[in-house]
N, C-alpha and C. Protein backbone atom coordinates (compact mmCIF):
# COMPACT_ATOMS: atom_id res chain seq x y z
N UNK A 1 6.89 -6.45 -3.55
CA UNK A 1 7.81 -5.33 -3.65
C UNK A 1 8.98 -5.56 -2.70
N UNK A 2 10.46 -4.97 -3.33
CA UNK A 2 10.83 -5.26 -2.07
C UNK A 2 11.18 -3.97 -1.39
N UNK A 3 12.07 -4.12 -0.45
CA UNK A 3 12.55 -2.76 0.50
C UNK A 3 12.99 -1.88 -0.39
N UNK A 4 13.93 -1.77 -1.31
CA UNK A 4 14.00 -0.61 -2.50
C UNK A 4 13.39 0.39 -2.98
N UNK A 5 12.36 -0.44 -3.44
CA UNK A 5 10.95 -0.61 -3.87
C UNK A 5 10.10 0.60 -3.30
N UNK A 6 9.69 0.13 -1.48
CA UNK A 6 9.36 1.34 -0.76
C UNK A 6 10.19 2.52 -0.51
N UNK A 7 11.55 2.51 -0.60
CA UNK A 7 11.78 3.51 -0.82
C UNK A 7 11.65 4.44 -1.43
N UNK A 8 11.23 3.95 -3.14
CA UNK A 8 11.14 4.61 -3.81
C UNK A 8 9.35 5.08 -4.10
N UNK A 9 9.10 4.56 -3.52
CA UNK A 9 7.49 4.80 -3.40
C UNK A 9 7.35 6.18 -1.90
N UNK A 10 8.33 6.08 -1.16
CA UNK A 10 8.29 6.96 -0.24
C UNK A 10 8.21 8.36 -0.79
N UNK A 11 8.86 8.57 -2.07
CA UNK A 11 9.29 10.18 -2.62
C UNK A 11 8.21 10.57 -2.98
N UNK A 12 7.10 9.62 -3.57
CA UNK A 12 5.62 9.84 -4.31
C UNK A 12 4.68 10.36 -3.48
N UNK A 13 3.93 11.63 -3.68
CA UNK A 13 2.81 11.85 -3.43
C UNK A 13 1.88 11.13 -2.67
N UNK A 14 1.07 11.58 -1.66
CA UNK A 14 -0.45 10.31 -0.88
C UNK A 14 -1.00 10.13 -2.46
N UNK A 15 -1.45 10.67 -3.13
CA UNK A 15 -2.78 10.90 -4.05
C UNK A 15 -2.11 9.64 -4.76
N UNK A 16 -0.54 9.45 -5.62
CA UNK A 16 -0.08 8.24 -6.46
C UNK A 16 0.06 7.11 -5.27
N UNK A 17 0.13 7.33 -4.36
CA UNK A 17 0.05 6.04 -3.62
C UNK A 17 -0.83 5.23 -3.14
N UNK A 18 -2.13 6.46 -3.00
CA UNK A 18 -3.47 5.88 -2.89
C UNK A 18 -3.95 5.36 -4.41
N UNK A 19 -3.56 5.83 -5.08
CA UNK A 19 -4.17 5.09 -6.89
C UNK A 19 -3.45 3.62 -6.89
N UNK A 20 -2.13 3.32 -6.51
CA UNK A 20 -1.65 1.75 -6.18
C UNK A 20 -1.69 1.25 -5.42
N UNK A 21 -2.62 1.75 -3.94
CA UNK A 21 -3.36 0.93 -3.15
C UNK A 21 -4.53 0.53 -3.96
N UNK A 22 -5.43 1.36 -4.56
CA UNK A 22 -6.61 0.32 -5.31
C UNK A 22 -6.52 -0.46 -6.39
N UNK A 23 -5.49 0.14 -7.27
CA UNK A 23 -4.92 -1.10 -8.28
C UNK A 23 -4.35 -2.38 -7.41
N UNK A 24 -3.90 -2.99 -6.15
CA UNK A 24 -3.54 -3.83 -5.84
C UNK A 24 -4.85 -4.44 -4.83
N UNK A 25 -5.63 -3.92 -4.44
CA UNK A 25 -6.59 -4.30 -3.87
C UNK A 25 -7.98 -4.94 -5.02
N UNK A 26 -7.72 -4.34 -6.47
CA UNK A 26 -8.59 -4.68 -7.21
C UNK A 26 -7.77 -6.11 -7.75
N UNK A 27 -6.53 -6.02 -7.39
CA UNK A 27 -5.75 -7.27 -7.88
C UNK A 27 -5.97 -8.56 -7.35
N UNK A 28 -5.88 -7.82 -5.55
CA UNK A 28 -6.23 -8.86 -4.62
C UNK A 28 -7.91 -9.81 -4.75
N UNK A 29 -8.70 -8.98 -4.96
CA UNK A 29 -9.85 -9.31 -5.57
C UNK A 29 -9.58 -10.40 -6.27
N UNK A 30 -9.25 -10.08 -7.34
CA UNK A 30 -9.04 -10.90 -8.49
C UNK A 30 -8.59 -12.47 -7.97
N UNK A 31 -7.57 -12.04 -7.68
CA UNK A 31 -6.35 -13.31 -6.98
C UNK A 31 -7.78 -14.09 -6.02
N UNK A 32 -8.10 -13.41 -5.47
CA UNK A 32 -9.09 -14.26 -4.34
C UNK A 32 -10.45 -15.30 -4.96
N UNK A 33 -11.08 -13.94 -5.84
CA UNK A 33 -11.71 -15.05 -6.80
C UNK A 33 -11.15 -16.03 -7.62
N UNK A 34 -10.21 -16.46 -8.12
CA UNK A 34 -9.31 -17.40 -8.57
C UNK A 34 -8.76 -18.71 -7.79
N UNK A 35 -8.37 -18.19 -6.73
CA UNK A 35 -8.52 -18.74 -5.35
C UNK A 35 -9.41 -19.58 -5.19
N UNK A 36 -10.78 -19.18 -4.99
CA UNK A 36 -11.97 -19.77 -4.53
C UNK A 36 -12.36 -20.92 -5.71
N UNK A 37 -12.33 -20.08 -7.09
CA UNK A 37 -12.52 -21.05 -7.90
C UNK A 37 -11.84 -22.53 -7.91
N UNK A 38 -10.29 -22.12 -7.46
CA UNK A 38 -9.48 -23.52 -8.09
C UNK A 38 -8.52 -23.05 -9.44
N UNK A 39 -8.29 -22.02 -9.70
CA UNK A 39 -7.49 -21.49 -10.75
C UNK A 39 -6.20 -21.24 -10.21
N UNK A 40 -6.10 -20.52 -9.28
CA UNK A 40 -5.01 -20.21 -8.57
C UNK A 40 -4.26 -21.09 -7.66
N UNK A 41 -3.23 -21.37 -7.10
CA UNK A 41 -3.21 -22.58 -6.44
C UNK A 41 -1.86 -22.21 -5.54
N UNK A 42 -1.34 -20.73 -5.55
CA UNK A 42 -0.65 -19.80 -4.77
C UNK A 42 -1.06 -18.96 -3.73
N UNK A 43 -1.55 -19.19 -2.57
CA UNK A 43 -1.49 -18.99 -1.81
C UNK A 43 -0.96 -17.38 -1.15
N UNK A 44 0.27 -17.73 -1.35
CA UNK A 44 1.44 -16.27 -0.98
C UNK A 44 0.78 -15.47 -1.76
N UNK A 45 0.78 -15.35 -3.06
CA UNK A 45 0.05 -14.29 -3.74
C UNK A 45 -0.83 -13.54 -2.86
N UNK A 46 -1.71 -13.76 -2.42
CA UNK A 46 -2.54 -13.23 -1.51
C UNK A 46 -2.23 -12.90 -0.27
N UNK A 47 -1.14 -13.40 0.37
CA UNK A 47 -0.45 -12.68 1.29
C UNK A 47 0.40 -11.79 1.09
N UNK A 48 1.21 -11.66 0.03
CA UNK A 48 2.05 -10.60 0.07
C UNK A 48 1.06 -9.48 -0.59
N UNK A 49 0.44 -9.67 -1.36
CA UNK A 49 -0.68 -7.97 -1.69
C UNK A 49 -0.96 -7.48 -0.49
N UNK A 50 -1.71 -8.50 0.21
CA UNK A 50 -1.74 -7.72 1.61
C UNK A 50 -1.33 -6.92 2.40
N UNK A 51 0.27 -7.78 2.37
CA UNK A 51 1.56 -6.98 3.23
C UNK A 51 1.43 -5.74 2.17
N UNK A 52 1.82 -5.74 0.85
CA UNK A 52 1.86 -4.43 -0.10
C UNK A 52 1.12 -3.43 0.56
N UNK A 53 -0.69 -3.55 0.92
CA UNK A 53 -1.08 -2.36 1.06
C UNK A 53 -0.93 -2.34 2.37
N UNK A 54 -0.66 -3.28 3.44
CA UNK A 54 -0.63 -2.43 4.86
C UNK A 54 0.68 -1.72 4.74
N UNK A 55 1.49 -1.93 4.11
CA UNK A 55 2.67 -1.25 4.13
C UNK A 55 2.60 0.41 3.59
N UNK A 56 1.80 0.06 2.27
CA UNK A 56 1.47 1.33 1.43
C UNK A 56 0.66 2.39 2.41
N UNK A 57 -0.11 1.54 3.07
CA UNK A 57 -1.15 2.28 4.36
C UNK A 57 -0.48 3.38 4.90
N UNK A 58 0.50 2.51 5.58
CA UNK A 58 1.37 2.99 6.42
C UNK A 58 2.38 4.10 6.11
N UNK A 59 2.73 4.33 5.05
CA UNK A 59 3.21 4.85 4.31
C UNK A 59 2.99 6.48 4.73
N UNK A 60 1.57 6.14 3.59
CA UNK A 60 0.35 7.08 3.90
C UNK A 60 -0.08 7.97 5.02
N UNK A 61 0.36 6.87 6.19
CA UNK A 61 -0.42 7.79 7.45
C UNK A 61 1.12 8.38 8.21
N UNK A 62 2.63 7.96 7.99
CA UNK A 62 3.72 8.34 8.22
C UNK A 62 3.07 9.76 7.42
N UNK A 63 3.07 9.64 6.18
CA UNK A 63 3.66 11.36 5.89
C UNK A 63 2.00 12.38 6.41
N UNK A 64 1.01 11.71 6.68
CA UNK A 64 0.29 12.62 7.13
C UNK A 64 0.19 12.81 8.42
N UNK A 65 1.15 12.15 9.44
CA UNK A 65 1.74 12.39 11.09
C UNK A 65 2.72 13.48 10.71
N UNK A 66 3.77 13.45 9.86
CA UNK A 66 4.69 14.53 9.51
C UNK A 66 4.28 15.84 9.06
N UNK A 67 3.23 15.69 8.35
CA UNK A 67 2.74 17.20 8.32
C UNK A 67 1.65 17.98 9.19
N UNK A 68 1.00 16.82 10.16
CA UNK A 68 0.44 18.05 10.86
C UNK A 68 1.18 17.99 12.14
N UNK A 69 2.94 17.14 12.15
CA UNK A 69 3.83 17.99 13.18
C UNK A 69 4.21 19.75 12.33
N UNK A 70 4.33 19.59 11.19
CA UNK A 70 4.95 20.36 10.71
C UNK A 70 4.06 21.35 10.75
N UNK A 71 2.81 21.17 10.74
CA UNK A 71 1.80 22.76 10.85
C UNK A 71 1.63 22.88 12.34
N UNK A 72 1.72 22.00 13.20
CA UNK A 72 1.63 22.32 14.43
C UNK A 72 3.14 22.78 15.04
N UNK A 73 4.06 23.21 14.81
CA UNK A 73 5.51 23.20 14.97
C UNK A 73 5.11 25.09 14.49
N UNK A 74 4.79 25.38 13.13
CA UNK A 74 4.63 26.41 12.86
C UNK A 74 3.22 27.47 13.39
N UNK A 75 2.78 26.89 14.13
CA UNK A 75 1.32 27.56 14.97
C UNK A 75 2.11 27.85 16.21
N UNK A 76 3.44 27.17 16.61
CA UNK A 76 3.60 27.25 17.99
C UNK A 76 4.64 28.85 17.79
């Protein structure tokens, strides 16, 4: 993905972002068994899924730091 990319993944919901963290982790799977076999012979593939979901992670835990400033902002 590139930087765009997350941007536009930023506007989406946790719940759609957590459904394309496991579609890319079931990918990574894949890629790895392929890997092991001798089918695959790309390398990067398997590094950049990676980067995908720590990024997507991250994502994730940004907007759930933002909202419990935002409920703790409104308790005060």
């Amino acid at each position: 993905m590139k930087k765009k990319d997350f941007v536009a993944v930023r506007a989406k919901k946790a719940d759609e972002i957590k459904k394309s963290i496991r579609e890319k982790k079931n990918e990574l799977a894949q890629i790895a068994g392929k890997v092991k076999i001798g089918e695959e012979k790309n390398l990067k593939k398997m590094h950049n899924l990676r980067l995908e979901i720590a990024r997507l992670l991250t994502i994730i835990r940004e907007k759930e730091i933002l909202e419990q400033e935002g409920s703790s902002k409104e308790a005060k």
